[in-house]
PDB file of N, CA and C in Angstrom:
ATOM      1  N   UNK A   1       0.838  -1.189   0.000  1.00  0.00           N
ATOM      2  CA  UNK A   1       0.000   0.000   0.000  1.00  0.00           C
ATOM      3  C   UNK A   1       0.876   1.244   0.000  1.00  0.00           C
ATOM      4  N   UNK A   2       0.793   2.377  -0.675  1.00  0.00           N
ATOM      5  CA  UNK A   2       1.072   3.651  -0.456  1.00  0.00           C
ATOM      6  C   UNK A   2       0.938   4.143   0.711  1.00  0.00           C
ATOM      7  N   UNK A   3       2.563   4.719   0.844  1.00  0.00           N
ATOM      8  CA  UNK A   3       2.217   5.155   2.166  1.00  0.00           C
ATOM      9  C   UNK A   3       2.202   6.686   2.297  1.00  0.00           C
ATOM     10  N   UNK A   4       1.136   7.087   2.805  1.00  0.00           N
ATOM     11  CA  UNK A   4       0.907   8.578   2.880  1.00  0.00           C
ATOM     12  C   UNK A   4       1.497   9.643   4.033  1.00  0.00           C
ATOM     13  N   UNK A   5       2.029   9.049   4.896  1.00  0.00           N
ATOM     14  CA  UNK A   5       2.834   9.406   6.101  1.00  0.00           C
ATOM     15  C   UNK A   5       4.069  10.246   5.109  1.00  0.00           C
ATOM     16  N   UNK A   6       4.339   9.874   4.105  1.00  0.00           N
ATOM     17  CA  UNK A   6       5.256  10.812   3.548  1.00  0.00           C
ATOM     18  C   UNK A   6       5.153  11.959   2.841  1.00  0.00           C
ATOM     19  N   UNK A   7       4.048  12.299   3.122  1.00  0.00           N
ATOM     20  CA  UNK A   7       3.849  13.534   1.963  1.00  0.00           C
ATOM     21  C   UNK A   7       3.129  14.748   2.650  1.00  0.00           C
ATOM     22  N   UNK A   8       3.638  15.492   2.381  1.00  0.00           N
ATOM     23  CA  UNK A   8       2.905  16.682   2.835  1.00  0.00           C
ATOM     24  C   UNK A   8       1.768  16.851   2.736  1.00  0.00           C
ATOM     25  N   UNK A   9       1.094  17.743   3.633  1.00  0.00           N
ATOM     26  CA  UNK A   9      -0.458  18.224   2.855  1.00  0.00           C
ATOM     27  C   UNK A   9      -0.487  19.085   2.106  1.00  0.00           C
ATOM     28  N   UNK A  10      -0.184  19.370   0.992  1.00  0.00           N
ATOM     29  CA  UNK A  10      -0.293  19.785  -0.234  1.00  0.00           C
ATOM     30  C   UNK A  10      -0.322  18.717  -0.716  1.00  0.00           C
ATOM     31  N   UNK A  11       0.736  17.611  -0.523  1.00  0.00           N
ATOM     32  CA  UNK A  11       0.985  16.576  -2.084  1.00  0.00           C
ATOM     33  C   UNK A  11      -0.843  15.750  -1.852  1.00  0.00           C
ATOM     34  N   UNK A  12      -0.776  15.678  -0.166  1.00  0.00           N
ATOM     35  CA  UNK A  12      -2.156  15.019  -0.055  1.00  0.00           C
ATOM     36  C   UNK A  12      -3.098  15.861  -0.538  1.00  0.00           C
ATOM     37  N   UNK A  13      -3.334  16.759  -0.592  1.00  0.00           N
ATOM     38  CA  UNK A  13      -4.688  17.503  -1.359  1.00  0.00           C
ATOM     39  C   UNK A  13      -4.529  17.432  -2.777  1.00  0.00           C
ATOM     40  N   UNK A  14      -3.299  17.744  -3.354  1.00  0.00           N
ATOM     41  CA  UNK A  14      -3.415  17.290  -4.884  1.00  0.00           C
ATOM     42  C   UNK A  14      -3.410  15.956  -4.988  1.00  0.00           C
ATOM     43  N   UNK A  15      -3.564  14.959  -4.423  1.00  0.00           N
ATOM     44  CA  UNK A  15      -4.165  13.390  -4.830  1.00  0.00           C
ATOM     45  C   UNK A  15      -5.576  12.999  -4.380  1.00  0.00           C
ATOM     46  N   UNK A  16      -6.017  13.995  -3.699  1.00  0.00           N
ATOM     47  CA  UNK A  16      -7.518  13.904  -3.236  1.00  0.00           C
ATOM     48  C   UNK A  16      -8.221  14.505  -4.297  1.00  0.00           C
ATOM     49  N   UNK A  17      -7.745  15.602  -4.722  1.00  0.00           N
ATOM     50  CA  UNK A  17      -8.479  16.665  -5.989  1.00  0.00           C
ATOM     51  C   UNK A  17      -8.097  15.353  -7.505  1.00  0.00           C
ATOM     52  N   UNK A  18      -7.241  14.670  -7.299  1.00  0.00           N
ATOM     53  CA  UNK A  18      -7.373  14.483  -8.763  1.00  0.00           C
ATOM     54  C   UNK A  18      -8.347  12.956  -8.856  1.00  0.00           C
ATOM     55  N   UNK A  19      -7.959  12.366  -7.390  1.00  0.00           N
ATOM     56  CA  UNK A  19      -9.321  11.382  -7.457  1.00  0.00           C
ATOM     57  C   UNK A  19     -10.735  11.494  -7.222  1.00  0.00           C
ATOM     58  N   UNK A  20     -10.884  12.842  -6.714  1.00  0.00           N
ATOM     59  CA  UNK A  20     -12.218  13.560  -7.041  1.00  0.00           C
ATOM     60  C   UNK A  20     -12.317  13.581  -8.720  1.00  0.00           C
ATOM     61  N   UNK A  21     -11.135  14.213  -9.320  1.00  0.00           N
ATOM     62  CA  UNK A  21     -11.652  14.369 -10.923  1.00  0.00           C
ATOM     63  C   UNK A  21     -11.930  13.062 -11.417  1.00  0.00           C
ATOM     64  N   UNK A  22     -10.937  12.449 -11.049  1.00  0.00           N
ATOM     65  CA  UNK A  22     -11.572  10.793 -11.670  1.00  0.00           C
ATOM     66  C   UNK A  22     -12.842  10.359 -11.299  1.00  0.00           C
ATOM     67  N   UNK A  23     -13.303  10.511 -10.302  1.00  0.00           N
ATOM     68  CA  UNK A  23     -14.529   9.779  -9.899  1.00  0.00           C
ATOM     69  C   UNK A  23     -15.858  10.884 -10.466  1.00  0.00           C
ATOM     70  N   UNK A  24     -15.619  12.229 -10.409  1.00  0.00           N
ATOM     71  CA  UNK A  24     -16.733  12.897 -11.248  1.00  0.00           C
ATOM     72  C   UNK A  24     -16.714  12.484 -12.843  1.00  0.00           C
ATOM     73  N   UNK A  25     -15.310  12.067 -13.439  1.00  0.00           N
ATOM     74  CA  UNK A  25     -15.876  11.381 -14.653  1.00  0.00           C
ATOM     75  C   UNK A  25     -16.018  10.065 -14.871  1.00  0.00           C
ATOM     76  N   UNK A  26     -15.984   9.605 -13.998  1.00  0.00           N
ATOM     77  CA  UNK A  26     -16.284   7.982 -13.920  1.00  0.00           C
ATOM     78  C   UNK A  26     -18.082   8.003 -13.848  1.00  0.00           C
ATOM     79  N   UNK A  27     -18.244   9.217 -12.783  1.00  0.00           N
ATOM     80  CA  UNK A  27     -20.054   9.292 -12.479  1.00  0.00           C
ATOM     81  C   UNK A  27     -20.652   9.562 -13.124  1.00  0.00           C
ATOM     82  N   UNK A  28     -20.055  10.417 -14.523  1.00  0.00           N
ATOM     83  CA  UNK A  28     -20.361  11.574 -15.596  1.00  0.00           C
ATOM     84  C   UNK A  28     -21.377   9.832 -16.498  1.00  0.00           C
ATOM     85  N   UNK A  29     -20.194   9.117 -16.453  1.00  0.00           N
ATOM     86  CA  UNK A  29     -20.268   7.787 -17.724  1.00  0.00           C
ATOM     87  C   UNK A  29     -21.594   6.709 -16.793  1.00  0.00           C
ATOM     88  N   UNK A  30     -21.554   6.995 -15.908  1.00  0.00           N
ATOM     89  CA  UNK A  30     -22.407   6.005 -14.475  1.00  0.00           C
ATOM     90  C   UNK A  30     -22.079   4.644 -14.673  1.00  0.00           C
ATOM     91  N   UNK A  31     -20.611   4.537 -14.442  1.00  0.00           N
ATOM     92  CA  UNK A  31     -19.881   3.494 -14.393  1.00  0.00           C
ATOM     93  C   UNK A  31     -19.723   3.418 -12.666  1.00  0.00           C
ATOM     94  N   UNK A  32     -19.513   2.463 -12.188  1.00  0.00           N
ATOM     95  CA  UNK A  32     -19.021   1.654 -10.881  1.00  0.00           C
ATOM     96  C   UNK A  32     -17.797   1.918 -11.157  1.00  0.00           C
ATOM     97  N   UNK A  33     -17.284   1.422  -9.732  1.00  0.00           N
ATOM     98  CA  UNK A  33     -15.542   1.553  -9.468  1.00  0.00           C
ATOM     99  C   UNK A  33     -15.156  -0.166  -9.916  1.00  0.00           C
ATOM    100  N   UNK A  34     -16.233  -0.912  -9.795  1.00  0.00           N
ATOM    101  CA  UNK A  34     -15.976  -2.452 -10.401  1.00  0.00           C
ATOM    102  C   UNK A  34     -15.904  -2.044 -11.740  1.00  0.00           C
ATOM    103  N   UNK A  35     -16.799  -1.697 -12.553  1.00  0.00           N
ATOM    104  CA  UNK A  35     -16.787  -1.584 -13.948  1.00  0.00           C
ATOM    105  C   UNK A  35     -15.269  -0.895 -14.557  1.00  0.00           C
ATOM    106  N   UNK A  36     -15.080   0.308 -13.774  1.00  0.00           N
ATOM    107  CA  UNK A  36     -13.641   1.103 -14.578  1.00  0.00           C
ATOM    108  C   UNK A  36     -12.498   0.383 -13.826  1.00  0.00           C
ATOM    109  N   UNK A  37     -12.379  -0.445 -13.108  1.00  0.00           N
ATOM    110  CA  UNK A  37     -11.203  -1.328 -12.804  1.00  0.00           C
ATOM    111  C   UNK A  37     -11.254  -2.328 -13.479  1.00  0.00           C
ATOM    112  N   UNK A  38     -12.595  -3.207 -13.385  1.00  0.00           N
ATOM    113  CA  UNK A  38     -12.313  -4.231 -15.021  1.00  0.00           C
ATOM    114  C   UNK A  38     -11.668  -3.401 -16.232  1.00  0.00           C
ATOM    115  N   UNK A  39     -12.216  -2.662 -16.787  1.00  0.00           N
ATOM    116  CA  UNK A  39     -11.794  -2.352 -18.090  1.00  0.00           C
ATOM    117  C   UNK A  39     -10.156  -1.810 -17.978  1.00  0.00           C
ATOM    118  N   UNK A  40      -9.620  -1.542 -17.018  1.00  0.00           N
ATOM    119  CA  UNK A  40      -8.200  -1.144 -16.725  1.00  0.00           C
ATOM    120  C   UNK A  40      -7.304  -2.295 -16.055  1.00  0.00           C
ATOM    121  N   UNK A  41      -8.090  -3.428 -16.143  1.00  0.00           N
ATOM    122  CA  UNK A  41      -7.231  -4.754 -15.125  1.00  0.00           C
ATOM    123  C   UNK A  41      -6.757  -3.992 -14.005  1.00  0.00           C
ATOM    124  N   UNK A  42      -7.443  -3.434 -12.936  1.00  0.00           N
ATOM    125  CA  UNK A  42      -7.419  -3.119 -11.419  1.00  0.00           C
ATOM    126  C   UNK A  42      -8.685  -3.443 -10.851  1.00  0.00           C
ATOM    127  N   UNK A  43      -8.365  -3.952  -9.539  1.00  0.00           N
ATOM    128  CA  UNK A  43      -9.766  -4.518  -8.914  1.00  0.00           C
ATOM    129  C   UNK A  43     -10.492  -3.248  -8.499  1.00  0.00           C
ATOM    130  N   UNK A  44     -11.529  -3.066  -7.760  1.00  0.00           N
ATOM    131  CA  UNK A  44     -12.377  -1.790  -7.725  1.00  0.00           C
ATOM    132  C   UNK A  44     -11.882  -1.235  -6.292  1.00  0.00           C
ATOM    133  N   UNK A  45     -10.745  -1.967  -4.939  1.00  0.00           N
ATOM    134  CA  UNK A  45     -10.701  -0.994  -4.407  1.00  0.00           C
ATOM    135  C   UNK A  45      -9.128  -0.713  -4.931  1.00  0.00           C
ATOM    136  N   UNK A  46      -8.511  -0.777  -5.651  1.00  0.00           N
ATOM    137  CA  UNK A  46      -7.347   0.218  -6.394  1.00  0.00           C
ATOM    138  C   UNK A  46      -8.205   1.410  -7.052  1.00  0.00           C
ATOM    139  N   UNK A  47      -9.554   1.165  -6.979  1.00  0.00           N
ATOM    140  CA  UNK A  47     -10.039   2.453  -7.962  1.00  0.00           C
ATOM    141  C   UNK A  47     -10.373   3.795  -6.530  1.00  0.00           C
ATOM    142  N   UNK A  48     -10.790   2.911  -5.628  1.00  0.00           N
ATOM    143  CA  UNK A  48     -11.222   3.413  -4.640  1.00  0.00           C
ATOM    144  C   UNK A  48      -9.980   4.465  -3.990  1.00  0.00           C
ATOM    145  N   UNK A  49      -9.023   3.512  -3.879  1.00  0.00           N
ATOM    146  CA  UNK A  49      -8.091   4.509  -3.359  1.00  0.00           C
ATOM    147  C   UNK A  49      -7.701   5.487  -4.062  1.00  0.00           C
ATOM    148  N   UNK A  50      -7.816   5.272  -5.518  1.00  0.00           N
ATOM    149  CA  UNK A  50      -7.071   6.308  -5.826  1.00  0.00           C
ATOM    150  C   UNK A  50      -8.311   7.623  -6.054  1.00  0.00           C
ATOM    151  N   UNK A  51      -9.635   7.058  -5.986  1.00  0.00           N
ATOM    152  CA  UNK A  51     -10.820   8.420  -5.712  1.00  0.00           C
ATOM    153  C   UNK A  51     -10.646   9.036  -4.248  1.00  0.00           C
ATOM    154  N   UNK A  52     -10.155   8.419  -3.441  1.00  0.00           N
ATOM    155  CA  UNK A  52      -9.969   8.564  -1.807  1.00  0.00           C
ATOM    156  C   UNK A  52      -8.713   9.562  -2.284  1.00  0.00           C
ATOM    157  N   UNK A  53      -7.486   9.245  -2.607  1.00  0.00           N
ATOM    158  CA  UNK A  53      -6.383  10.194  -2.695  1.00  0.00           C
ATOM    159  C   UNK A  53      -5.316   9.334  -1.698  1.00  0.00           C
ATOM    160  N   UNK A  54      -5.875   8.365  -1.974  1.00  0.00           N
ATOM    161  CA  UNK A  54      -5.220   7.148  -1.390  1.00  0.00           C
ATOM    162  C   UNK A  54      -4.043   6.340  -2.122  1.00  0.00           C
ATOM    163  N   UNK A  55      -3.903   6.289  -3.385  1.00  0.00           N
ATOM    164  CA  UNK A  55      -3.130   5.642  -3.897  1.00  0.00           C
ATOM    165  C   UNK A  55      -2.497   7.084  -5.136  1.00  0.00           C
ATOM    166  N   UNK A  56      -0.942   6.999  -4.972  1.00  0.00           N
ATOM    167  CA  UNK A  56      -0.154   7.724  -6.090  1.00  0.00           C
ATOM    168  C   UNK A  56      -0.654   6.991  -7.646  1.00  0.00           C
ATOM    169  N   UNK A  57      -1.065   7.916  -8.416  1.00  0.00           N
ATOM    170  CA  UNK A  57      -1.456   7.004  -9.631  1.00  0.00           C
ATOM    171  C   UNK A  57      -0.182   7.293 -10.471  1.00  0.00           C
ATOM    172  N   UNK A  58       0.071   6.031 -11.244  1.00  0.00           N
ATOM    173  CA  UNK A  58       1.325   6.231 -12.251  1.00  0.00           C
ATOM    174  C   UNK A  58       0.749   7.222 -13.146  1.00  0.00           C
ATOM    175  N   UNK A  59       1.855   7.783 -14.260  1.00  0.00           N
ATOM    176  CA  UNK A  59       1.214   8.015 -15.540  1.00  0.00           C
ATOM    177  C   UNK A  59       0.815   6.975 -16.712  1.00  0.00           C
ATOM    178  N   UNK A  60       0.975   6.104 -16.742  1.00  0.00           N
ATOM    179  CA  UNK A  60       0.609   4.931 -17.871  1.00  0.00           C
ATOM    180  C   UNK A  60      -0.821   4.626 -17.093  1.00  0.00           C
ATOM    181  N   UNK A  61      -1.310   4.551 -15.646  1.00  0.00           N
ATOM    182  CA  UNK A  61      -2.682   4.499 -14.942  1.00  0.00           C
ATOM    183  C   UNK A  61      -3.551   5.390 -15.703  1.00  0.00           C
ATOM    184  N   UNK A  62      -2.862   6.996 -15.531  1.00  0.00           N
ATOM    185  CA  UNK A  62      -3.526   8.116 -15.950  1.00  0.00           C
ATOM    186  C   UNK A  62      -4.274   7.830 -17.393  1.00  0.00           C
ATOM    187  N   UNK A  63      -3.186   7.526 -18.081  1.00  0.00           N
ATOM    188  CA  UNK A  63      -3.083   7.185 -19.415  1.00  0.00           C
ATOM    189  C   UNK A  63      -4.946   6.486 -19.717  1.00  0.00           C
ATOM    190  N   UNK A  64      -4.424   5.347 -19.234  1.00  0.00           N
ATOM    191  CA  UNK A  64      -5.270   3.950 -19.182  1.00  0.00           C
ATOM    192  C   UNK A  64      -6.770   4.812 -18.798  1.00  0.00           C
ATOM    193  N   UNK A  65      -6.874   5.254 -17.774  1.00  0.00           N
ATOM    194  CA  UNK A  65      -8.451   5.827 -17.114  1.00  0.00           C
ATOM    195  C   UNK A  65      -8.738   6.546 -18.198  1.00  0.00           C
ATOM    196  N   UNK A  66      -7.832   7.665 -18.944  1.00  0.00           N
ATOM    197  CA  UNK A  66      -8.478   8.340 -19.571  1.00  0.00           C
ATOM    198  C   UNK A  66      -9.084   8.080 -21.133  1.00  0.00           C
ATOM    199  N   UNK A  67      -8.462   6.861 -21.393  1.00  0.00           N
ATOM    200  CA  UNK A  67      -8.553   6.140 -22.681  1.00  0.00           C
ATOM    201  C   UNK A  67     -10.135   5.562 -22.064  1.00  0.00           C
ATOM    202  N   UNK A  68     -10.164   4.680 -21.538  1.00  0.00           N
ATOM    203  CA  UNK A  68     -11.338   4.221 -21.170  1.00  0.00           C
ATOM    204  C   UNK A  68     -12.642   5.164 -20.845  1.00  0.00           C
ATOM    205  N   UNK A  69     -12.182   5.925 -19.876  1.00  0.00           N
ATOM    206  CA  UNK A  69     -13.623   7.138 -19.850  1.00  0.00           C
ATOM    207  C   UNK A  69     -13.511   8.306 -21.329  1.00  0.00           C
ATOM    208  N   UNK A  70     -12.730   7.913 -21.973  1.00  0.00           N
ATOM    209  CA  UNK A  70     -12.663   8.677 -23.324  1.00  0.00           C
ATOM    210  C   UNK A  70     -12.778  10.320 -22.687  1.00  0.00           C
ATOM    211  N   UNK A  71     -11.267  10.333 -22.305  1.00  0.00           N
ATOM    212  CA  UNK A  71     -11.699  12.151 -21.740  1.00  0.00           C
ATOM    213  C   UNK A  71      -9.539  12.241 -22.011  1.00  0.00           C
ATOM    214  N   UNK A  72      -9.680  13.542 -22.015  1.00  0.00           N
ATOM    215  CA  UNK A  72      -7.797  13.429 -21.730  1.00  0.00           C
ATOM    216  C   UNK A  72      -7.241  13.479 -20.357  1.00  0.00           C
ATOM    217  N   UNK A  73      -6.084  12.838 -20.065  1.00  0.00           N
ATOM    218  CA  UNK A  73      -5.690  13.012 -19.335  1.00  0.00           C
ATOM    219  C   UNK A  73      -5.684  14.627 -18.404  1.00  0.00           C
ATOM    220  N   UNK A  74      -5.582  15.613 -19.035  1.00  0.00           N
ATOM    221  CA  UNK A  74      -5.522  16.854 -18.344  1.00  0.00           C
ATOM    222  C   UNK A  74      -7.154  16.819 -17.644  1.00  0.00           C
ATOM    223  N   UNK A  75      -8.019  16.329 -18.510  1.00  0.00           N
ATOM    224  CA  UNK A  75      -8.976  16.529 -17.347  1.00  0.00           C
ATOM    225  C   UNK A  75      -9.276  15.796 -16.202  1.00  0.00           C
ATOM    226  N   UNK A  76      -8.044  14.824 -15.458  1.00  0.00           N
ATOM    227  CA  UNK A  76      -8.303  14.525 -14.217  1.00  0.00           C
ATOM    228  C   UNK A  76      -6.975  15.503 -13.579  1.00  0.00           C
ATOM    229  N   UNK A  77      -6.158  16.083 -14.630  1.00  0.00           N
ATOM    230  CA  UNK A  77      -5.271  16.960 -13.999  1.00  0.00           C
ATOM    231  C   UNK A  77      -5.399  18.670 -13.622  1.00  0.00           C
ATOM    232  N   UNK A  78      -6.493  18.996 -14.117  1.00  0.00           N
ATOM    233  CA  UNK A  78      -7.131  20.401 -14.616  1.00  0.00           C
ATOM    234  C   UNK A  78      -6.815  21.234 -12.875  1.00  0.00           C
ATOM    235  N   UNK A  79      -6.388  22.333 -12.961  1.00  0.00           N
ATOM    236  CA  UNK A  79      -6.221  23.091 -11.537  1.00  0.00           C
ATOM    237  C   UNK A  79      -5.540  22.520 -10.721  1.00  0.00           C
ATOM    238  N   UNK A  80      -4.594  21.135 -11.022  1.00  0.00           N
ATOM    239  CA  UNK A  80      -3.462  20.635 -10.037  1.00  0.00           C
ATOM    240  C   UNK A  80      -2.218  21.304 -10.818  1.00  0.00           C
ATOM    241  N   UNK A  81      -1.102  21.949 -10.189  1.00  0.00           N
ATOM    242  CA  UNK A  81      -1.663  22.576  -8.867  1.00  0.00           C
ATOM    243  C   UNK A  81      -2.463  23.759  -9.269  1.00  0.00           C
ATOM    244  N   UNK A  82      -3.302  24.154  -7.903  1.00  0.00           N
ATOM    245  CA  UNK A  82      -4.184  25.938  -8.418  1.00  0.00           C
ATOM    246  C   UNK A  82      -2.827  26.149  -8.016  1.00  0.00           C
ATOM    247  N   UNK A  83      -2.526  27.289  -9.077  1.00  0.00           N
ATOM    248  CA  UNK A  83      -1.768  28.376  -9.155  1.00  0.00           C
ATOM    249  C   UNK A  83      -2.124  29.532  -8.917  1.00  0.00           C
ATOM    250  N   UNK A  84      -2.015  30.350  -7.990  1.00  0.00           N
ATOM    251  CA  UNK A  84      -2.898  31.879  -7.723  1.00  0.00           C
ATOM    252  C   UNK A  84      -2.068  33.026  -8.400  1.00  0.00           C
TER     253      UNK A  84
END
């Protein structure tokens, strides 16, 4: 498991915000966290964590989610980081 004891809270809020973006377009499609982990060969709580901000997602992951929910990658990255 990822361990989150190492990261600041910043790095933790930008992995919470981007598994929020994943899971608003996962909800957009009204797919399950079973359904978009089948189609990515991950079981549904690897999907979970990483909507929790629980799991570091690779980029080839990124890749993969966004091919499947047919969206680009920038839109689970959109406002990471807000820049003021």
């Amino acid at each position: 498991m990822f361990d989150m004891s190492n990261l600041t809270e910043e790095e933790k809020k930008y992995l919470i915000k981007l598994g929020n973006q994943i899971r608003e377009v996962r909800n957009s499609k009204a797919w399950t966290q079973k359904k978009l982990g089948g189609e990515i060969e991950k079981e549904r709580a690897y999907i979970s964590k990483i909507e929790r901000g629980l799991q570091n997602v690779t980029f080839l992951t990124l890749v993969k989610l966004a091919d499947v929910l047919d969206c680009d990658v920038t839109t689970f990255t959109k406002n990471i980081p807000d820049i003021e």
